[in-house]
C-alpha atoms as a PDB file:
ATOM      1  CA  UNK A   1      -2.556 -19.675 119.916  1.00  0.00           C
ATOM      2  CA  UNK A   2      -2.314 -22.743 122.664  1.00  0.00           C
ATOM      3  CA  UNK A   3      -4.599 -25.565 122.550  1.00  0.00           C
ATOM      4  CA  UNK A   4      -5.499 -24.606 125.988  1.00  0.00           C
ATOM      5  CA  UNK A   5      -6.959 -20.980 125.290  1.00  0.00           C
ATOM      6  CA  UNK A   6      -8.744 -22.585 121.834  1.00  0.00           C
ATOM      7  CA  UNK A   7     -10.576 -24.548 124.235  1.00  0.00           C
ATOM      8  CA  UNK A   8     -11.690 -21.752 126.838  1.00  0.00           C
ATOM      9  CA  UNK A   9     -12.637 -19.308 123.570  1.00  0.00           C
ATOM     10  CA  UNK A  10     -14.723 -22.293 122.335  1.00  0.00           C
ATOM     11  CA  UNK A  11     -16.373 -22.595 125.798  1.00  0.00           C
ATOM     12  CA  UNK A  12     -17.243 -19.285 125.782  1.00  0.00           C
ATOM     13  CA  UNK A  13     -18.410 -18.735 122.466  1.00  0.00           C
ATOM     14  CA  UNK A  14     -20.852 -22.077 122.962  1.00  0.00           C
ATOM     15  CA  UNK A  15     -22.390 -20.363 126.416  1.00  0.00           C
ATOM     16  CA  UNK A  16     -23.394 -17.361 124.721  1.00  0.00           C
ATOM     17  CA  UNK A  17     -24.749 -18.853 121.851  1.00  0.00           C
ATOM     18  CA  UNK A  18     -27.070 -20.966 124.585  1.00  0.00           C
ATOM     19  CA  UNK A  19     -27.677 -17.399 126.487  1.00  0.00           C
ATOM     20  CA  UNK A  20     -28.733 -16.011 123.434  1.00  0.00           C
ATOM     21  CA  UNK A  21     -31.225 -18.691 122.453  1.00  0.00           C
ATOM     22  CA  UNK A  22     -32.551 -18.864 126.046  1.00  0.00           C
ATOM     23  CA  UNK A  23     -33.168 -15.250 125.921  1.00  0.00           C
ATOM     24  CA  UNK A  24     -35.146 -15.459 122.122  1.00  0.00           C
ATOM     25  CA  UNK A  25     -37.065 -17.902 124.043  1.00  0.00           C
ATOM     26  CA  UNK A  26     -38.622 -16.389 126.708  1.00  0.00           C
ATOM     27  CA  UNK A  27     -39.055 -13.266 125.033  1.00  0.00           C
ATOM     28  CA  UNK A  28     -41.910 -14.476 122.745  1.00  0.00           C
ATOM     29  CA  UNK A  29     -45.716 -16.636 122.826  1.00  0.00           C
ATOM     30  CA  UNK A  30     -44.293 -18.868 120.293  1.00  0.00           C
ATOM     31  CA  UNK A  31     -42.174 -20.910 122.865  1.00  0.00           C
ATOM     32  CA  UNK A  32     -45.488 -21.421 125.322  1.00  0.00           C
ATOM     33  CA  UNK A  33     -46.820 -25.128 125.946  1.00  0.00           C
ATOM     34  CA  UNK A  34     -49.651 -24.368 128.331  1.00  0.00           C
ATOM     35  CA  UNK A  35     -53.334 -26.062 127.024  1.00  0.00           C
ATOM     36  CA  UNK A  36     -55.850 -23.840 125.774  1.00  0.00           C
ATOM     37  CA  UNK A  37     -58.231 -22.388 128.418  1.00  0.00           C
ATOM     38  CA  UNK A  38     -61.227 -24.574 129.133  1.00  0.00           C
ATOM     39  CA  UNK A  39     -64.500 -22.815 129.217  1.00  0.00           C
ATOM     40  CA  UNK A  40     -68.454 -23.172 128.931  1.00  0.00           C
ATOM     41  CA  UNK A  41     -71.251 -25.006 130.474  1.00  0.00           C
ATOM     42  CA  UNK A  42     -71.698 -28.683 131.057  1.00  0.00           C
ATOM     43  CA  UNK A  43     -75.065 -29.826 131.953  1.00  0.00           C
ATOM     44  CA  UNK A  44     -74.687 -33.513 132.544  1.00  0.00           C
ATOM     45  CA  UNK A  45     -77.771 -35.858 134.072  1.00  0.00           C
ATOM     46  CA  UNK A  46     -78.679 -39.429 134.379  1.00  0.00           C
ATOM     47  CA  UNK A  47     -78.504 -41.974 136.609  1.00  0.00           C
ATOM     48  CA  UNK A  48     -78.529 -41.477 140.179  1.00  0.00           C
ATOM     49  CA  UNK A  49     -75.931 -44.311 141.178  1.00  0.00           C
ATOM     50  CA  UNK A  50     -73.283 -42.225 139.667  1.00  0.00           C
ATOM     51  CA  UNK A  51     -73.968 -38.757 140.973  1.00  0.00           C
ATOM     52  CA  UNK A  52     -71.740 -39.066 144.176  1.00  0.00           C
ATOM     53  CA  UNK A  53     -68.946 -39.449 141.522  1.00  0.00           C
ATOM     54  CA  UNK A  54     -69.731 -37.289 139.104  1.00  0.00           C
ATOM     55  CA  UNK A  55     -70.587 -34.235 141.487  1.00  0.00           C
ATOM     56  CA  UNK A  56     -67.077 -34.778 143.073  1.00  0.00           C
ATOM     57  CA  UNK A  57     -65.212 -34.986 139.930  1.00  0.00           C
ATOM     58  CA  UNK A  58     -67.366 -32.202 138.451  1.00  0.00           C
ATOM     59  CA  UNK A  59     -66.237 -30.118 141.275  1.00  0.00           C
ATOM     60  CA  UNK A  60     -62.560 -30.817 141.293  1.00  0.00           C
ATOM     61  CA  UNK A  61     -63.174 -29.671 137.498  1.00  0.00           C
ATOM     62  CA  UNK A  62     -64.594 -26.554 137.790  1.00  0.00           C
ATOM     63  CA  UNK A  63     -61.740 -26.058 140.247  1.00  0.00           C
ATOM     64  CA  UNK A  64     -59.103 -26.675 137.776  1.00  0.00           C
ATOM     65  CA  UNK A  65     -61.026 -24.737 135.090  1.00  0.00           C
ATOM     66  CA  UNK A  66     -62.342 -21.738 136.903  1.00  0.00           C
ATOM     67  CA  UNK A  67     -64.470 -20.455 133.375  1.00  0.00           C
ATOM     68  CA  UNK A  68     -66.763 -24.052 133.682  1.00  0.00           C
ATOM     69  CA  UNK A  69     -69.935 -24.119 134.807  1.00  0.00           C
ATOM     70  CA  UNK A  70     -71.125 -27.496 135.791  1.00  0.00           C
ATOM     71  CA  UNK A  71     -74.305 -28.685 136.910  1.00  0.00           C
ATOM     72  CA  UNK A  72     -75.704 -32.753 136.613  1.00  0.00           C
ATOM     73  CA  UNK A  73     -78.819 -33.972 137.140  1.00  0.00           C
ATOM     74  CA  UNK A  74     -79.891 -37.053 138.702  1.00  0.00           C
ATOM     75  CA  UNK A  75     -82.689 -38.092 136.759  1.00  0.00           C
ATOM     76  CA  UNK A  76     -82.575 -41.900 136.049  1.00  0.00           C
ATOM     77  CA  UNK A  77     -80.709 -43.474 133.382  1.00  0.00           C
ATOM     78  CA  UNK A  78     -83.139 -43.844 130.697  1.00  0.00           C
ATOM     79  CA  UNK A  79     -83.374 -39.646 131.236  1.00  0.00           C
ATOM     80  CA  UNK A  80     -79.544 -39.951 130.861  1.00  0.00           C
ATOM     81  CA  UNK A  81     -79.458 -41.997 128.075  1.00  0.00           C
ATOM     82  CA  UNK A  82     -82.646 -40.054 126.013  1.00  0.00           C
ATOM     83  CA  UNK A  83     -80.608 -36.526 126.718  1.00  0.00           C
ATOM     84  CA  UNK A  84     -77.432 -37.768 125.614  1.00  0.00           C
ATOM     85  CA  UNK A  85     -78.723 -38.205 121.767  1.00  0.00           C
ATOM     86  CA  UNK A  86     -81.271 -35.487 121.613  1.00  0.00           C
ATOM     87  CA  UNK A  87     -78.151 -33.483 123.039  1.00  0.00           C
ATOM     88  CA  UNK A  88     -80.233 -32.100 125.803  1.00  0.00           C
ATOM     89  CA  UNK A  89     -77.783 -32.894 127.907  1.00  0.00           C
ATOM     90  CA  UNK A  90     -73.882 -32.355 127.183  1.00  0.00           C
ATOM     91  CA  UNK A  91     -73.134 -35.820 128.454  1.00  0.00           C
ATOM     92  CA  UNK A  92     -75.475 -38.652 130.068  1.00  0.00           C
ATOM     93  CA  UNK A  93     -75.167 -41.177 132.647  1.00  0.00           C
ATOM     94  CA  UNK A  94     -76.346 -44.667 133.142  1.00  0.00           C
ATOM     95  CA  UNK A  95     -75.863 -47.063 135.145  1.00  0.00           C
ATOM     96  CA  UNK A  96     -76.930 -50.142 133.256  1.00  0.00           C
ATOM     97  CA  UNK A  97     -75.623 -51.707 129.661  1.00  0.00           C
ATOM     98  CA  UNK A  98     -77.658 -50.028 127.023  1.00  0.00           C
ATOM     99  CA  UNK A  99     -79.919 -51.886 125.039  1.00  0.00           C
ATOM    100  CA  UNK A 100     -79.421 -52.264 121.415  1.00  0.00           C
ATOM    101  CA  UNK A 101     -82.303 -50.041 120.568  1.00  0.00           C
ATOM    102  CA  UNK A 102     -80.531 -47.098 122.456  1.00  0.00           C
ATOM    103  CA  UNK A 103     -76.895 -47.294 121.202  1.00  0.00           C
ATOM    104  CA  UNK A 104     -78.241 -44.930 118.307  1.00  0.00           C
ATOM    105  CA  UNK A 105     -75.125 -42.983 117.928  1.00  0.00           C
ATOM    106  CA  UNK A 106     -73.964 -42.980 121.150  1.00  0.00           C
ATOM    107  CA  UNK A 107     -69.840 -42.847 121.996  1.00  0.00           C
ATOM    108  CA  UNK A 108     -70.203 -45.268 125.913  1.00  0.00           C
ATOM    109  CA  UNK A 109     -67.513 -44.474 128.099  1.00  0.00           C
ATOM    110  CA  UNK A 110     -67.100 -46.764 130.954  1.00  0.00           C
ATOM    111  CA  UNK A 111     -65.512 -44.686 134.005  1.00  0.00           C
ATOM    112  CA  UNK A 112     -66.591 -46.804 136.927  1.00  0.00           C
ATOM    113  CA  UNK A 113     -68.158 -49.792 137.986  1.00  0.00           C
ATOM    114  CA  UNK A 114     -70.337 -50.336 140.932  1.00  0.00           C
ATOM    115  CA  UNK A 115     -72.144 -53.060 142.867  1.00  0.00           C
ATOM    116  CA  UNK A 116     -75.645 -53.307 144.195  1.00  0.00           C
ATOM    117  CA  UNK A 117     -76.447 -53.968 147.613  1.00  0.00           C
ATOM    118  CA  UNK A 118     -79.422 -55.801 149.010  1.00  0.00           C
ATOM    119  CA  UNK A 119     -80.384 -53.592 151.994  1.00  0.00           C
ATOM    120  CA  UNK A 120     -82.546 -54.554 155.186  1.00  0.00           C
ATOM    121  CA  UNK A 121     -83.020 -52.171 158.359  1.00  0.00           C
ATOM    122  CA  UNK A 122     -80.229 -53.013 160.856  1.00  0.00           C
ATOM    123  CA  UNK A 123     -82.513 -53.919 163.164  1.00  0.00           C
ATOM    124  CA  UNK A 124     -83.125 -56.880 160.749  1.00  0.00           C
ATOM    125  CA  UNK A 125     -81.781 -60.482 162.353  1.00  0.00           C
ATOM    126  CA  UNK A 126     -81.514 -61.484 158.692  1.00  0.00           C
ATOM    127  CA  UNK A 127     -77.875 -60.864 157.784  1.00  0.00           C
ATOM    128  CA  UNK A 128     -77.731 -63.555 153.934  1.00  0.00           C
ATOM    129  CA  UNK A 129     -79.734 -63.816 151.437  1.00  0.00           C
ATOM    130  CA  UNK A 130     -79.769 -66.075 148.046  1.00  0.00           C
ATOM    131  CA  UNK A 131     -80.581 -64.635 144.798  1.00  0.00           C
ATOM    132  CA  UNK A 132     -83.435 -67.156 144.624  1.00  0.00           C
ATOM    133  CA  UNK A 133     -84.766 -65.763 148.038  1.00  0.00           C
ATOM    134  CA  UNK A 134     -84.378 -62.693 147.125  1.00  0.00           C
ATOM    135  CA  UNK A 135     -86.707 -62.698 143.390  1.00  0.00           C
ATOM    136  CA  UNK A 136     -89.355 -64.266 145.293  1.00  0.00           C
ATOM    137  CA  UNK A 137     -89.306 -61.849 147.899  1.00  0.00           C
ATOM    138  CA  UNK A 138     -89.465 -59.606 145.091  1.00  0.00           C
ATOM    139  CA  UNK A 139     -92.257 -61.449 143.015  1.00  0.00           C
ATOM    140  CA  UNK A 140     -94.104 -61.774 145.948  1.00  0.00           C
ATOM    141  CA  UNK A 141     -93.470 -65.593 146.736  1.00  0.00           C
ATOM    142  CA  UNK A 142     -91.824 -65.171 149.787  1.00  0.00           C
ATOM    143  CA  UNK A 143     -94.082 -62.408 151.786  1.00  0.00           C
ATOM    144  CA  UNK A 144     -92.843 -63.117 155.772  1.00  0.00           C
ATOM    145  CA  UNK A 145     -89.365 -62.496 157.260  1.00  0.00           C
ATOM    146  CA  UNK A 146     -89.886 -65.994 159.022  1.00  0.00           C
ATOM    147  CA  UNK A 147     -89.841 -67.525 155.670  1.00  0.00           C
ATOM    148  CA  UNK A 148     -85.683 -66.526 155.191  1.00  0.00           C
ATOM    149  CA  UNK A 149     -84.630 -66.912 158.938  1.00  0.00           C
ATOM    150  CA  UNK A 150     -85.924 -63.826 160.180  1.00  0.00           C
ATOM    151  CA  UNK A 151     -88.888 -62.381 162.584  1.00  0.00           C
ATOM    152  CA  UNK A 152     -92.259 -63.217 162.169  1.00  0.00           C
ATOM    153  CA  UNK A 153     -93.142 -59.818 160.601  1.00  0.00           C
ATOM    154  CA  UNK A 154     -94.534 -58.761 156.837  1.00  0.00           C
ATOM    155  CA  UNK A 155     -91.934 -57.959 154.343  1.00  0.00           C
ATOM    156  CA  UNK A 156     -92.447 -54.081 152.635  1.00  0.00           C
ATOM    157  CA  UNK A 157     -90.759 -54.393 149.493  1.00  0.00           C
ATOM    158  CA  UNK A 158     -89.131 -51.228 148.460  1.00  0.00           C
ATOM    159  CA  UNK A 159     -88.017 -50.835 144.367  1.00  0.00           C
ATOM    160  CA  UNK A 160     -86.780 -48.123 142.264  1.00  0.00           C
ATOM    161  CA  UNK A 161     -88.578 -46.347 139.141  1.00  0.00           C
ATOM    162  CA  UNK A 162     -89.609 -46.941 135.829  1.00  0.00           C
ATOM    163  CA  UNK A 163     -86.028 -45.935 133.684  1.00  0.00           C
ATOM    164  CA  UNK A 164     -83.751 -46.761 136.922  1.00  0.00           C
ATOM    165  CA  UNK A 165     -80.507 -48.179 135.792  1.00  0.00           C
ATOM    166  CA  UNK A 166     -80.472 -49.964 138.992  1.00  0.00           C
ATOM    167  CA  UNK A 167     -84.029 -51.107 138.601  1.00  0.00           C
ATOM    168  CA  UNK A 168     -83.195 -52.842 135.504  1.00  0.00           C
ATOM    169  CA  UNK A 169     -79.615 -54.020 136.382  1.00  0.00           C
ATOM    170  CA  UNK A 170     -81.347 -55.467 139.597  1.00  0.00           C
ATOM    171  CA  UNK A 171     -83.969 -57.320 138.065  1.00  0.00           C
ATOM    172  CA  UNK A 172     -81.945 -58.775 135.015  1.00  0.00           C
ATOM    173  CA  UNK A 173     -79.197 -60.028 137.639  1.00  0.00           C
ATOM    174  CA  UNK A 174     -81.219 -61.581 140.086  1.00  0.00           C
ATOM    175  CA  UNK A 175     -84.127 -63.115 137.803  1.00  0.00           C
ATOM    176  CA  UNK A 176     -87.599 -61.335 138.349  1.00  0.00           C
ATOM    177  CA  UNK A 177     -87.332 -58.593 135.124  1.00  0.00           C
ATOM    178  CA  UNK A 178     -90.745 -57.665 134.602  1.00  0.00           C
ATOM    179  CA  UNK A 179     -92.534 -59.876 137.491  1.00  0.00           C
ATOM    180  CA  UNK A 180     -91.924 -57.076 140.371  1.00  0.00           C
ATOM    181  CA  UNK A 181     -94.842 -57.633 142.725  1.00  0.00           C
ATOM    182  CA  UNK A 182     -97.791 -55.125 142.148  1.00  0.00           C
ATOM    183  CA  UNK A 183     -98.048 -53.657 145.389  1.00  0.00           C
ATOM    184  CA  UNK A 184     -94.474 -52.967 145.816  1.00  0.00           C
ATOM    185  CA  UNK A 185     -93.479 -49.523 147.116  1.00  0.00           C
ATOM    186  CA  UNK A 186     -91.503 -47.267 144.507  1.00  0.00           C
ATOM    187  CA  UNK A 187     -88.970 -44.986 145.439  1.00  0.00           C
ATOM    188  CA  UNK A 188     -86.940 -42.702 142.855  1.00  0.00           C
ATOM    189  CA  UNK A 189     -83.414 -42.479 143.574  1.00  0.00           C
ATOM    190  CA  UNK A 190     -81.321 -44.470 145.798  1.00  0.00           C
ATOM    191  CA  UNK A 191     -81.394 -41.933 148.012  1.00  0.00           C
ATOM    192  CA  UNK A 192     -84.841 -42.361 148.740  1.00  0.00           C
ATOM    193  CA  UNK A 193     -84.883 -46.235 148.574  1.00  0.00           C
ATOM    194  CA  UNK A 194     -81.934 -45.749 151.611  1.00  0.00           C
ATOM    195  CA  UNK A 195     -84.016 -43.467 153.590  1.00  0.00           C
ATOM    196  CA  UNK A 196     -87.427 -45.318 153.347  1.00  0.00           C
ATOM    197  CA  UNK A 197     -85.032 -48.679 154.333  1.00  0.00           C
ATOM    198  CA  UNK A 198     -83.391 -46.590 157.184  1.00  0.00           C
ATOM    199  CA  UNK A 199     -86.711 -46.426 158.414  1.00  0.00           C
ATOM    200  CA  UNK A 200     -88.559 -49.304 158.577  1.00  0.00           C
ATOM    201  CA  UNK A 201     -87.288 -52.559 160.116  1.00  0.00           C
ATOM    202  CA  UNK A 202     -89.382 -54.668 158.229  1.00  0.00           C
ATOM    203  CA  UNK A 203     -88.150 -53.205 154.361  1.00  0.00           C
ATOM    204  CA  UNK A 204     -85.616 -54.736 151.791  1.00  0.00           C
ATOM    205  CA  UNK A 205     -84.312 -52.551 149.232  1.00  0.00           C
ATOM    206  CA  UNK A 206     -81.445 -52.346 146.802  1.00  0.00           C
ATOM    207  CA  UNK A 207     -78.950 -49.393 146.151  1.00  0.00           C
ATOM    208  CA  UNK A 208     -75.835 -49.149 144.425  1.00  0.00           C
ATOM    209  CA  UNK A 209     -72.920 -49.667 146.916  1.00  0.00           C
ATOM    210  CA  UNK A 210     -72.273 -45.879 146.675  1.00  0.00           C
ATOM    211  CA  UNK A 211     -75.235 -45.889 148.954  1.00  0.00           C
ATOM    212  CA  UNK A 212     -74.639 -47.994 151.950  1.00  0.00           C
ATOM    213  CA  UNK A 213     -73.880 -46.227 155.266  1.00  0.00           C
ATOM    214  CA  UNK A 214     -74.387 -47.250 159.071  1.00  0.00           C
ATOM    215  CA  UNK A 215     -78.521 -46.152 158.817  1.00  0.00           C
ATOM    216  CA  UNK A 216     -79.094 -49.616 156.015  1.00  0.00           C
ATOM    217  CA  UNK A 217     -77.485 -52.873 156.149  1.00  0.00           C
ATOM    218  CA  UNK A 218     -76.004 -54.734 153.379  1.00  0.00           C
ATOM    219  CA  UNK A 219     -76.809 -58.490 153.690  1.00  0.00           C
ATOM    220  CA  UNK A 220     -74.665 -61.245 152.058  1.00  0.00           C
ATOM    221  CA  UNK A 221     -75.541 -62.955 148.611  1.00  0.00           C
ATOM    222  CA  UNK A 222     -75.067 -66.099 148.415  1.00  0.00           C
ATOM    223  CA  UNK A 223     -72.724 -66.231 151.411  1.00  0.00           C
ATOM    224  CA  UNK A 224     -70.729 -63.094 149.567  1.00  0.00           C
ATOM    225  CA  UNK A 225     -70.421 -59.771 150.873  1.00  0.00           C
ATOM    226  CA  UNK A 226     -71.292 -56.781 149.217  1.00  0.00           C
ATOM    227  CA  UNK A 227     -67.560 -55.231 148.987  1.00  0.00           C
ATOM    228  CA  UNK A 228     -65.843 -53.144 146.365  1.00  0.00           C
ATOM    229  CA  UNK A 229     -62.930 -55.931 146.029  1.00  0.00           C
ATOM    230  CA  UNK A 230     -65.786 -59.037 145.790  1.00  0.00           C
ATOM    231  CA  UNK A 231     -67.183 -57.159 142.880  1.00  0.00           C
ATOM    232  CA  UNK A 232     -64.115 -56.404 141.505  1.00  0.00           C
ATOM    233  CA  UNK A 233     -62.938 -60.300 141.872  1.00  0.00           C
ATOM    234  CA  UNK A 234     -66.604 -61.199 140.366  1.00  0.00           C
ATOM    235  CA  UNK A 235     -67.253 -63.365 143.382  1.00  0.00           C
ATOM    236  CA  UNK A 236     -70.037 -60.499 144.335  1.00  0.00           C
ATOM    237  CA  UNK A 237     -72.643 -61.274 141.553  1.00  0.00           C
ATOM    238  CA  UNK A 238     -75.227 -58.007 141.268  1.00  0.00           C
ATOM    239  CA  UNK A 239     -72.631 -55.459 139.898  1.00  0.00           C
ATOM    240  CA  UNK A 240     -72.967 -53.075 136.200  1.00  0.00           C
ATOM    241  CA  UNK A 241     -70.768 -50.354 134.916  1.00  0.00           C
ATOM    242  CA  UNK A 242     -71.143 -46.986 135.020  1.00  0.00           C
ATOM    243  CA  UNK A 243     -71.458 -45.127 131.662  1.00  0.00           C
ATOM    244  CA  UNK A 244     -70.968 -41.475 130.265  1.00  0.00           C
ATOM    245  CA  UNK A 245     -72.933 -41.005 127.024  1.00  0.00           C
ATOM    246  CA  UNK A 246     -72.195 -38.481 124.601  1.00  0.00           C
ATOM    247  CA  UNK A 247     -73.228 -38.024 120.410  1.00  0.00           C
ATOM    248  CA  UNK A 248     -69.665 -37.186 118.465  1.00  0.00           C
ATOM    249  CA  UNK A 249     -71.574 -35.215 116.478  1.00  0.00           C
ATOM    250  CA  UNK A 250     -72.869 -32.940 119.465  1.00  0.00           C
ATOM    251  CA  UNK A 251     -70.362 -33.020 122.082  1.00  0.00           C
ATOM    252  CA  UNK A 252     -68.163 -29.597 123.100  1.00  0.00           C
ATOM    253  CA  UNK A 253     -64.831 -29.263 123.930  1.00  0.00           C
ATOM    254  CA  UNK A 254     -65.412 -28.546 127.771  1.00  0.00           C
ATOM    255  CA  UNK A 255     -66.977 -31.657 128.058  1.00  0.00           C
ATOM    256  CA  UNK A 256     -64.894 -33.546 126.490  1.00  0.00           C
ATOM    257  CA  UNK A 257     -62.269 -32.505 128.788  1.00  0.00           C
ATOM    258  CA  UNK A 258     -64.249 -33.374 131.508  1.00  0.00           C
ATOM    259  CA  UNK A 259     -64.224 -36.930 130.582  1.00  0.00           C
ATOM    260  CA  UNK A 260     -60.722 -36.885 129.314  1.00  0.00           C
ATOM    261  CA  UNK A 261     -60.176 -35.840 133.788  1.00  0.00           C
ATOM    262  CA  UNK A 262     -62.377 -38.453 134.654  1.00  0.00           C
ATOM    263  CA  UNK A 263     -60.239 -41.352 133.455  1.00  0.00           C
ATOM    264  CA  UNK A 264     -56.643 -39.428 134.374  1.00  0.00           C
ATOM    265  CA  UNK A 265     -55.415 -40.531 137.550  1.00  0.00           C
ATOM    266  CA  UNK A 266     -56.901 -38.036 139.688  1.00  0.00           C
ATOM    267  CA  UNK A 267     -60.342 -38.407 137.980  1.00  0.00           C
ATOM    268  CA  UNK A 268     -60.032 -42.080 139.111  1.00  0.00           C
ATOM    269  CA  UNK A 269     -58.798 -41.150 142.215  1.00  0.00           C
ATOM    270  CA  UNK A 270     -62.040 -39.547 143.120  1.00  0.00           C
ATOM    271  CA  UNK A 271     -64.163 -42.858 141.681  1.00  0.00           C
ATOM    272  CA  UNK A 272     -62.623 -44.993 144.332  1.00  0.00           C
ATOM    273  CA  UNK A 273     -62.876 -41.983 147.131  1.00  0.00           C
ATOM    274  CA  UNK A 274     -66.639 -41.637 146.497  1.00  0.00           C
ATOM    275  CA  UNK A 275     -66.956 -45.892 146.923  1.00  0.00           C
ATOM    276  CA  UNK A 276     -67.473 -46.453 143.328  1.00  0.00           C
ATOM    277  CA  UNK A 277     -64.948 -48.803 141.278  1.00  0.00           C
ATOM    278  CA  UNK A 278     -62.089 -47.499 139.185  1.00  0.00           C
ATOM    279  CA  UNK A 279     -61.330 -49.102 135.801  1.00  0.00           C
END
């Protein structure tokens, strides 16, 4: 037998030895590598800050996993935070550091961070504000927009709830925690502190960055802008993360996997398309 047809038998011998394993392999489940289907009902809820983001991502979820059902509620983050350990909730959300007394057993999962902006009607002539200005505006020191530059016209101070993330993140960062003027008008939800702002030149408010759109007007702190890239350069002082909350000891699958997508690629993807800050 010549070398030469040794080495064409041995060719052909070795391709149908690969044929034949090929063929063993599709013809069975025990070659498969696709995940296990992702199914059940995620009822998230929290802060408000975050539910731009979450919403989106929740909905690119259920997308992707056509047998979830998700649903979030923007309740405040102390709501977040309480239905996270009594498991009320599959996952929480706040928007503020937790305080030691509410860590309990709590996993924190940091998927975004966010600033806060300082918002005035854009009517308003006052366009910069210092963080000094800006606690005694909200202790009730400084009362008149002629006092910081602007018209001679009352200021309506507009703050967020009891349990806001914001709320608290706002106060501890600028300096009035627990000293917010008494006749202050309370608005739950940024979405509400926007719209009351959006209509009524004289107001100052504060929402997370999420928030701002042409009908408020973010004004400078400190000679800094209220941009995602000051924050992220810490030039831009009033910024906090954003937190997902969730008990080991309670937590499904489903939403696991649903924080598992938020810090992929594409999960972070839709943080920075919904003006939050990816980490």
């Amino acid at each position: 037998m010549s070398k030469s047809f040794k080495k064409v038998l041995v060719s052909l011998l070795v391709s149908a030895a690969v044929l034949s394993l090929a063929g063993c392999g599709s013809s069975g489940s025990s070659t498969t590598t696709s995940s296990a289907k992702i199914s059940g009902e995620i009822n998230g809820g929290g802060s408000t800050s975050v539910q731009k983001v979450i919403d989106a991502a929740g909905s690119e979820f259920s997308a992707l996993n056509p047998d979830v059902k998700f649903t979030y509620s923007g309740t405040g983050s102390s709501d977040g935070i309480k239905g996270a350990t009594a498991g009320t909730y599959s996952f929480g959300c706040a928007s503020r550091d937790l305080k030691a007394e509410e860590k309990a057993n709590l996993t924190e999962l940091v998927f975004a961070y966010d600033g806060i902006a300082v918002v005035v009607n854009p009517a308003n002539t006052v366009s910069n504000l210092t963080k000094d200005q800006i606690a005694k505006i909200y202790m009730g020191e400084i009362t008149n927009w002629s006092e910081v530059g602007g018209a001679d016209a009352p200021i309506v101070v507009v703050s967020r709830e009891d349990g806001s993330g914001t709320r608290s993140a706002t106060e501890e960062l600028i300096g009035f925690a627990e000293k917010l003027k008494p006749d202050a008008t309370i608005k739950e939800g940024n979405g509400n502190v926007q719209t009351t702002i959006a209509g009524n030149q004289n107001s100052i408010g504060y929402v997370s960055l999420t928030f701002v759109d042409k009908t408020v007007k973010a004004v400078d702190v400190d000679g800094v802008k209220a941009t995602v890239d000051n924050v992220k350069n810490k030039s831009y002082a009033i910024s906090r993360p954003f937190l997902a909350l969730y008990d080991k000891s309670k937590v499904d699958d489903a939403t696991l996997a649903f924080l598992d997508f938020l810090m992929t690629d594409d999960g972070q993807a839709i943080v920075q398309k919904e003006g939050a800050i990816t980490v």
